[in-house]
Protein backbone atom coordinates (compact mmCIF):
# COMPACT_ATOMS: atom_id res chain seq x y z
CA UNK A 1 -9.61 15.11 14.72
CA UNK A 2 -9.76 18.03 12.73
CA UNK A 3 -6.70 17.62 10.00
CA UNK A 4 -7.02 15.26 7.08
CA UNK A 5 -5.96 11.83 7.75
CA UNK A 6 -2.87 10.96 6.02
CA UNK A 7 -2.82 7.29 6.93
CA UNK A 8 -4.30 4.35 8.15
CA UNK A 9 -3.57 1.32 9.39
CA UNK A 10 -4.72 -2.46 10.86
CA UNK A 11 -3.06 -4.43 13.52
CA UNK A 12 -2.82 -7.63 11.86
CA UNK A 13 -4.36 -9.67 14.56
CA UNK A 14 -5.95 -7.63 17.23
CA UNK A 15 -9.15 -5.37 16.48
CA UNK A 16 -6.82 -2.37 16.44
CA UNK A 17 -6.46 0.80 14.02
CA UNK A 18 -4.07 3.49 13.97
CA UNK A 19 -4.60 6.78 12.03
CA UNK A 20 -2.74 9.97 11.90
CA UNK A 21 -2.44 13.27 9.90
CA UNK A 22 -0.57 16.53 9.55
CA UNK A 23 -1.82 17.58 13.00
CA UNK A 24 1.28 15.21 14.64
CA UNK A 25 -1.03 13.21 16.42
CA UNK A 26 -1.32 9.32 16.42
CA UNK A 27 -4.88 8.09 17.43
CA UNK A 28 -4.84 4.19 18.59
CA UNK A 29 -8.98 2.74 18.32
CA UNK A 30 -10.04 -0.63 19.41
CA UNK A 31 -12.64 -1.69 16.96
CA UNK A 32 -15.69 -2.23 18.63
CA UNK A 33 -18.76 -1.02 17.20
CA UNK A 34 -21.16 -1.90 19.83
CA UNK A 35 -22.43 0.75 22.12
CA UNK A 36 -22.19 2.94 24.61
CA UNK A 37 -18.63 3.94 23.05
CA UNK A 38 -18.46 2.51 19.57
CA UNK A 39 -14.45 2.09 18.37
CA UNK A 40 -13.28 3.63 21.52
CA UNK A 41 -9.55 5.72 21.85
CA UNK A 42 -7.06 3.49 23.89
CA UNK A 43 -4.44 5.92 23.48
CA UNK A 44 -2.87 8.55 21.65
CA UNK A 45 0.57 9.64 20.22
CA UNK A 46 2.00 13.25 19.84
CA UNK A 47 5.38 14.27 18.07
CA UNK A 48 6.48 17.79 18.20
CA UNK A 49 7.05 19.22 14.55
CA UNK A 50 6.13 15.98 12.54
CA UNK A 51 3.19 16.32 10.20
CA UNK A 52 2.75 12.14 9.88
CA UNK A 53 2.41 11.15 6.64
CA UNK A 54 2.80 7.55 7.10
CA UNK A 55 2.26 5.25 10.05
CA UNK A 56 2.25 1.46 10.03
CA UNK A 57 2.00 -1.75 12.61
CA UNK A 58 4.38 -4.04 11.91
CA UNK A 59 3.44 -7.01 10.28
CA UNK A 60 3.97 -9.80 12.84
CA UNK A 61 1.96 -10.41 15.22
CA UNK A 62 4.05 -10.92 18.08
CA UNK A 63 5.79 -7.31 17.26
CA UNK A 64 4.68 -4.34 19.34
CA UNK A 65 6.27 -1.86 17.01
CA UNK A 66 4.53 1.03 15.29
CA UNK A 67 6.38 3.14 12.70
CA UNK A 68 5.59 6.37 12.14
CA UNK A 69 6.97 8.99 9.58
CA UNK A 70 6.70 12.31 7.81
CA UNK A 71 8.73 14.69 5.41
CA UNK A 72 11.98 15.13 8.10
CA UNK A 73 15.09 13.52 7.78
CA UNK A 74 14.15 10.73 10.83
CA UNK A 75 11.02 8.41 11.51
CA UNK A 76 9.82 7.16 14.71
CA UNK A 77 9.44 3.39 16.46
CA UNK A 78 7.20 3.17 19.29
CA UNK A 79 7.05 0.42 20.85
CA UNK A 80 3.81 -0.37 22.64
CA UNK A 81 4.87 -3.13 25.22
CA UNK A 82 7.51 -0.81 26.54
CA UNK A 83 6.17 2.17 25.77
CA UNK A 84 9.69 2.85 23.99
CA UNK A 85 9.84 5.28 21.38
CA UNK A 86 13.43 5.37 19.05
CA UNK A 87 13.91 7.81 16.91
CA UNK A 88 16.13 6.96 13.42
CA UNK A 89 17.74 10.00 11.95
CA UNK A 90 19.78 8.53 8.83
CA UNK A 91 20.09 5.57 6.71
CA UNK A 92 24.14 4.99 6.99
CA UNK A 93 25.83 5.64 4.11
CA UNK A 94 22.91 6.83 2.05
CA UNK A 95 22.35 9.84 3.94
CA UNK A 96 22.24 11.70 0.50
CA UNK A 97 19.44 9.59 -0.50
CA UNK A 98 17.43 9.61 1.83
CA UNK A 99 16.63 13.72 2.45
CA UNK A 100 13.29 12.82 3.69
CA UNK A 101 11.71 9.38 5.16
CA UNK A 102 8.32 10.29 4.29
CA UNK A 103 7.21 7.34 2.46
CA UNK A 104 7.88 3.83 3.96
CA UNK A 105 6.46 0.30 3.60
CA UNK A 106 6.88 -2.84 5.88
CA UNK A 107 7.23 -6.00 3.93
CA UNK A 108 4.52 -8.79 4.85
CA UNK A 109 6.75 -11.13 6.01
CA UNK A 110 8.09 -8.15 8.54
CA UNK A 111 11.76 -8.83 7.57
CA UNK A 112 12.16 -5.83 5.75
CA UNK A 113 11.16 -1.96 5.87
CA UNK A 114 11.72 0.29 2.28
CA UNK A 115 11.96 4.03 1.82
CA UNK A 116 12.01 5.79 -0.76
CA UNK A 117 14.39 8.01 -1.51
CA UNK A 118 14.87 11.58 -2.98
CA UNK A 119 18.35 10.75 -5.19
CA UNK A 120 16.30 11.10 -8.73
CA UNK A 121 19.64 11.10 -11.20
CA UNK A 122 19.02 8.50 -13.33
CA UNK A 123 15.43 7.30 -12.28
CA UNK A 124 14.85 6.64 -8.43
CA UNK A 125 16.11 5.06 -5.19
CA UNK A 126 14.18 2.57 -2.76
CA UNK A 127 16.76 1.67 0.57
CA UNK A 128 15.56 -1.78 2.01
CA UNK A 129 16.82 -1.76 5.90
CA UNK A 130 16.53 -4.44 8.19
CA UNK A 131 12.95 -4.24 9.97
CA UNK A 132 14.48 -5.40 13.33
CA UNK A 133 18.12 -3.63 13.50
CA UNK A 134 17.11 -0.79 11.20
CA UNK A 135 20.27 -0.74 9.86
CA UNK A 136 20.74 -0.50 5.85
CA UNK A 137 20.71 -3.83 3.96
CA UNK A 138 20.22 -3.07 0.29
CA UNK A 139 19.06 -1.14 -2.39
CA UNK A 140 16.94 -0.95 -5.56
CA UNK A 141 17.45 1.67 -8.67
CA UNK A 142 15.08 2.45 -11.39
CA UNK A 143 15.84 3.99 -14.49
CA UNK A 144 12.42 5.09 -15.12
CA UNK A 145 12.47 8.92 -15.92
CA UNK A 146 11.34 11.14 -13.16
CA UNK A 147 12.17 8.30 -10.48
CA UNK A 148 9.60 6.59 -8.56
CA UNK A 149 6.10 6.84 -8.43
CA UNK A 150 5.09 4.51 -6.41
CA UNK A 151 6.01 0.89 -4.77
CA UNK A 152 4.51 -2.41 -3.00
CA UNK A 153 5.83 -5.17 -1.75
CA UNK A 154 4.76 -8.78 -3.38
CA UNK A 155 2.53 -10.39 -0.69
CA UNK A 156 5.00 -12.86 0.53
CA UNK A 157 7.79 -10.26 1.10
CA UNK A 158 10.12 -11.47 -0.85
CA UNK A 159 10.54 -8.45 -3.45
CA UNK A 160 8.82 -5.31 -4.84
CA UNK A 161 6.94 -4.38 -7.69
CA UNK A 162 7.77 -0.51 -8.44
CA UNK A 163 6.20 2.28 -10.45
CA UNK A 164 8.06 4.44 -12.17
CA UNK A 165 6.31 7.68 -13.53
CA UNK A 166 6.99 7.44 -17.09
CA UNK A 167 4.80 3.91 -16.69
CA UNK A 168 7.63 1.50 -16.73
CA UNK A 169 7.15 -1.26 -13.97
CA UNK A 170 9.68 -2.82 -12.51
CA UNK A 171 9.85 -6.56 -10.28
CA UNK A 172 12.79 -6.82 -8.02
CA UNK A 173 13.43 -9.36 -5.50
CA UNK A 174 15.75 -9.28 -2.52
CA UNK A 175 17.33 -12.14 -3.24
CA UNK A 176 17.70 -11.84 -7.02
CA UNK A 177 17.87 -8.10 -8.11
CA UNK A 178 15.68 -6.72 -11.17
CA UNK A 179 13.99 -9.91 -12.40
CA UNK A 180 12.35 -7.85 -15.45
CA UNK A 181 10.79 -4.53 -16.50
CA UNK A 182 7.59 -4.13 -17.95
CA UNK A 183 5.13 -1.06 -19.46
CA UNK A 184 2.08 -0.51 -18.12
CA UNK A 185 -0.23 0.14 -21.36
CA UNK A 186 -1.21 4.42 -22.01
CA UNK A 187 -0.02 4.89 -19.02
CA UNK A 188 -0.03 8.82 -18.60
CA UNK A 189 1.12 10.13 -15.36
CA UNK A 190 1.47 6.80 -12.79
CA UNK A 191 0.85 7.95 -9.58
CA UNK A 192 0.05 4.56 -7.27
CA UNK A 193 0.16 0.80 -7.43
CA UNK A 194 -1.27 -2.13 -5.70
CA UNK A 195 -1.19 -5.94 -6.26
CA UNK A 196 -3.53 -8.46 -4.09
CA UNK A 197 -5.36 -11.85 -4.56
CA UNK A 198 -3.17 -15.05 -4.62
CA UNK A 199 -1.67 -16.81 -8.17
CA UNK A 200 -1.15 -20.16 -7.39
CA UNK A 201 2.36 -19.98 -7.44
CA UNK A 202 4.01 -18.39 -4.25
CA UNK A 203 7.37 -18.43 -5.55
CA UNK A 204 6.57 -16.52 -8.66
CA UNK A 205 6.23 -12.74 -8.18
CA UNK A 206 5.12 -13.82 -4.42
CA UNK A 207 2.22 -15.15 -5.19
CA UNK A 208 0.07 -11.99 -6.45
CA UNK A 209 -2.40 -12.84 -8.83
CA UNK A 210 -3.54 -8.95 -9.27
CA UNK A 211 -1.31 -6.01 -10.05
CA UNK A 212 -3.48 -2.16 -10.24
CA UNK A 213 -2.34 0.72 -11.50
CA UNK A 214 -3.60 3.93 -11.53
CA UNK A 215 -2.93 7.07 -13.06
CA UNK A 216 -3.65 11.04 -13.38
CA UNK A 217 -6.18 10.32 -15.45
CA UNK A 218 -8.12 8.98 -13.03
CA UNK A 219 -7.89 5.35 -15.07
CA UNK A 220 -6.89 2.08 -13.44
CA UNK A 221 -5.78 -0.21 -15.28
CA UNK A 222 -5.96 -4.33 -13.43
CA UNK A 223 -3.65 -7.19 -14.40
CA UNK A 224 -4.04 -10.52 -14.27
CA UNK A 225 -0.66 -12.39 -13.27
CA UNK A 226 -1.48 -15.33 -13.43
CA UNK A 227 -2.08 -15.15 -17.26
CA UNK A 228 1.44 -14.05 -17.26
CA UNK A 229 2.87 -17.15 -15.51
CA UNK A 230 0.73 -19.70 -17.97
CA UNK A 231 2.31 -17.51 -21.24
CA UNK A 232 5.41 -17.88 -19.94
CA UNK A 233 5.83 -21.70 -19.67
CA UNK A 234 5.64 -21.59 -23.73
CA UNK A 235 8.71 -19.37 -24.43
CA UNK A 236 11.84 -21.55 -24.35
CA UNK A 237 14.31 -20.58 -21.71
CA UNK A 238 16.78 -19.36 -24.46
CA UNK A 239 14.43 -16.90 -25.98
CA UNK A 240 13.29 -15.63 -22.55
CA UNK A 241 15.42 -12.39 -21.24
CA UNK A 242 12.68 -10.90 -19.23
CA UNK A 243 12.20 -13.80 -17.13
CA UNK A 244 8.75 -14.75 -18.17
CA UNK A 245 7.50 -11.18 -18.03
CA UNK A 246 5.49 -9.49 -20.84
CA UNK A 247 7.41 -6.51 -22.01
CA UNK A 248 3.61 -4.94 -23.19
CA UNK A 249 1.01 -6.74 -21.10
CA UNK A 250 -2.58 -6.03 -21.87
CA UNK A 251 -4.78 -5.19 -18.92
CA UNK A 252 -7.87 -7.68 -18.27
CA UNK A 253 -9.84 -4.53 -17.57
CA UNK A 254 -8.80 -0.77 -17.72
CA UNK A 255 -11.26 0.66 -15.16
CA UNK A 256 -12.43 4.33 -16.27
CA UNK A 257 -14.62 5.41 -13.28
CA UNK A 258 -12.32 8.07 -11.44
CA UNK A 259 -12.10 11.39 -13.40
CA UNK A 260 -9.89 12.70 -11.01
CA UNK A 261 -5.94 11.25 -10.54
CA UNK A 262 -5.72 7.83 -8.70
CA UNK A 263 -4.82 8.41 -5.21
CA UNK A 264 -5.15 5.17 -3.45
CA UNK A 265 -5.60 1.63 -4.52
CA UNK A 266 -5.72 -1.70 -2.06
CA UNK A 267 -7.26 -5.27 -2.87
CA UNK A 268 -9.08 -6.77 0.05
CA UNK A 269 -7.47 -9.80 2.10
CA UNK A 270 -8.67 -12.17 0.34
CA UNK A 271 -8.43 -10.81 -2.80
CA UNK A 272 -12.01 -10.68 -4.30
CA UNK A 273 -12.50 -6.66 -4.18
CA UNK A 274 -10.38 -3.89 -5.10
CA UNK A 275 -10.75 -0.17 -3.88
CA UNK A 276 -9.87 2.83 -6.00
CA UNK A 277 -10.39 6.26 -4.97
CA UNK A 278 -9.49 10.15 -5.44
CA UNK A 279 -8.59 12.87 -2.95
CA UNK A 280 -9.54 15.44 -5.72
CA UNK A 281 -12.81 14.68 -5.92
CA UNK A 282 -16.00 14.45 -3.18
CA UNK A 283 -16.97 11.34 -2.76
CA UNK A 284 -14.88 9.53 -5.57
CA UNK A 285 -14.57 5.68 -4.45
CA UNK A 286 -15.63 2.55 -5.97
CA UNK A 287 -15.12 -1.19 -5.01
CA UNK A 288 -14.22 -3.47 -8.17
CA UNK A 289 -15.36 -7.35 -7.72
CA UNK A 290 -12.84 -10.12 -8.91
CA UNK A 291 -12.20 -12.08 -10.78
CA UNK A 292 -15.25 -10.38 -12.77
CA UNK A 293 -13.50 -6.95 -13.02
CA UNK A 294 -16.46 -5.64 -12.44
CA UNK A 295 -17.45 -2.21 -10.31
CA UNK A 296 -19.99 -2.76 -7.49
CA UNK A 297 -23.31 -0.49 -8.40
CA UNK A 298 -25.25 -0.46 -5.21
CA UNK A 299 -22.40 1.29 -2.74
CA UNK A 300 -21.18 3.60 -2.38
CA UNK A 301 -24.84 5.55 -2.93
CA UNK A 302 -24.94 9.28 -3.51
CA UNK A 303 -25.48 9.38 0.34
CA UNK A 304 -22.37 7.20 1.28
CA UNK A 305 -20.76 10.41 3.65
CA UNK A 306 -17.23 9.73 2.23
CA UNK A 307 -16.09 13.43 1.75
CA UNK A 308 -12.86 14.24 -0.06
CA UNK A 309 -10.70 10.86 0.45
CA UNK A 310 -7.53 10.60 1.58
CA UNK A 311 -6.56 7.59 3.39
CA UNK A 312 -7.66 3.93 2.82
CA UNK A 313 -7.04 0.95 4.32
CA UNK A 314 -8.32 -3.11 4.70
CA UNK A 315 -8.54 -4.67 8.08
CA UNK A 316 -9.03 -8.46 8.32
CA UNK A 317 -12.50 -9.42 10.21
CA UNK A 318 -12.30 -11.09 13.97
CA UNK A 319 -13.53 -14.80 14.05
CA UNK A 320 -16.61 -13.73 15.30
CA UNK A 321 -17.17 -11.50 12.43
CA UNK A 322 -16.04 -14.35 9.74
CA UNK A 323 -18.88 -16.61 11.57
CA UNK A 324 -21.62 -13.26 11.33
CA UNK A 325 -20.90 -13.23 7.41
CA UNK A 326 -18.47 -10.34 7.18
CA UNK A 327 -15.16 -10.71 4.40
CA UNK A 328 -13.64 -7.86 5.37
CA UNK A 329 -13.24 -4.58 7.35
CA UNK A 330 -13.04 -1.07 4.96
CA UNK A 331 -11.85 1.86 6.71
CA UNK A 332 -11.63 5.65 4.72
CA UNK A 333 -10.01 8.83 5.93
CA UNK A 334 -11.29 12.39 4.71
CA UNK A 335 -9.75 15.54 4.52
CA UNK A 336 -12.25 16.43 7.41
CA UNK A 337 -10.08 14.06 9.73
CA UNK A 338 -13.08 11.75 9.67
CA UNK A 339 -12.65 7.96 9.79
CA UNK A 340 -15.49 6.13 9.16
CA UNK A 341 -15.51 1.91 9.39
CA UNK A 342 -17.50 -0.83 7.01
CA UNK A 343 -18.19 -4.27 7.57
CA UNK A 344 -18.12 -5.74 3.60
CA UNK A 345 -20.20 -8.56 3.86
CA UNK A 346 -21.12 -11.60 1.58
């Protein structure tokens, strides 16, 4: 590999990860860090003419499918039992939308797939198609100014939680539409957004009790939703018109350790560490604990090899793993098209 890697990815029950970059060439690893061939290549993946930008396994774990995208008017399906590969050249009936399918995201529960689309006039478009058929089911609008800057689906699947770039948040469920709109506090220039950890309450907000954002300041600022969901059972109904959303929540921490903008933000499985990170800055990652809100001192060192950063991902350990001690698998990409694996241990 000798592009930047754009994106990375975890099977979701097999020691597998996918990454790709602008060089149009998917790299399948089984992760195995034991000698002679630590993390070996099972396979790879070339498309003609397609820079990938994003590339994802689908959520279930009896689904083959990878999807794989970049700024053309299509994305890709390969499926790896048949060795299948379907290529999807327009959302019907949104075609002017959806100019480029660039930036996708596969729901958790693996019903759905969103895109984001390039329609800006009035704020900005997300298309929700059916993860199976591919075919279009519904649609989300924003009316944030300068449309969307970024989106993530609630951990059970069940809706979205988008960023709009003027700072304005809003939660949308499939089921119900917009359930409220919220503003994330100074927020200057949103570029990404994450939410992780688990509430309490799986039907509220699907369960997230963690909601990052960061912005091109370099700040990220981490809410606590579960907060929200005890303040809300003393408004009366009648009085409520944002359905138990804060209009002007206050962050539990606002996290000032990136001087560079926010490029990527994840929380770990289980929700008990956060990553943040910068692609405009050499070696600019650090791992938040939670619930302390607190930013881990002892890695990464001034040593840690982590280059200019541009992909992250979190990869669930193997059972053998869990029993050794180890939460969680880290993986980080680098402009360098290096990929370099971390068992986070306890």
């Amino acid at each position: 590999m000798q592009s930047a890697i754009t994106s990375l990815s975890f099977h979701p029950t097999y020691p597998l990860l996918l990454s790709s970059g602008p060089s149009s060439t998917l790299y399948l690893h089984h992760i195995n860090p034991n000698p002679p061939t630590p993390n070996p290549l099972l396979t790879s993946f070339h498309i003609k003419h397609t820079p990938l930008t994003t590339t994802a396994f689908h959520p279930s774990p009896s689904d083959s499918r990878i999807f794989l995208s970049a700024r053309r008017r299509y994305f890709h399906v390969w499926d790896l039992t048949t060795g299948s590969i379907e290529k999807v050249t327009r959302v019907y009936g949104h075609q002017h939308e959806q100019r480029t399918m660039e930036d996708f995201s596969l729901s958790p529960n693996g019903k759905y797939m969103a895109l984001r689309g390039s329609a800006k006039k009035g704020g900005g478009v997300i298309n929700i198609l059916d993860a199976r058929t591919l075919q279009w089911v519904t649609q989300v609008r924003i009316e944030s100014g300068g449309g969307v800057a970024d989106f993530v689906w609630w951990g059970d699947g069940s809706g979205l939680s988008i960023a709009g770039k003027n700072g304005e948040v809003t939660e949308w469920s499939v089921q119900d539409g917009v359930l409220g709109r919220w503003i994330d506090e100074g927020a200057i220039g949103t570029t990404v957004i994450a939410v992780g950890g688990k509430s309490g309450r799986d039907e509220w907000l699907g369960g997230d009790r963690w909601l990052a954002i960061g912005s091109s300041s370099g700040i990220v600022n981490l809410y606590d939703r579960r907060a929200w969901l005890e303040d809300s059972t003393s408004i009366p109904s009648s009085e409520d018109t944002n359905n138990g959303l804060p209009k002007t929540p206050k962050p539990v921490r606002a996290l000032d350790h990136l001087t560079t903008p926010t490029s990527h933000l994840a929380f770990s499985p289980d929700g008990q560490i956060m990553v943040m990170a910068s692609r405009w800055k050499h070696n600019a990652l650090r791992l938040v604990h939670l619930p302390s809100a607190t930013v881990f001192k002892n890695w990464p060192t001034s040593k840690t090899p982590l280059g200019r950063i541009s992909a992250v991902a979190w990869g669930r350990p193997s059972q053998a793993e869990e029993r050794d001690g180890c939460l969680a698998l880290l993986s980080v990409g680098n402009e360098m098209g290096r990929v370099r694996l971390w068992e986070v241990r306890a």
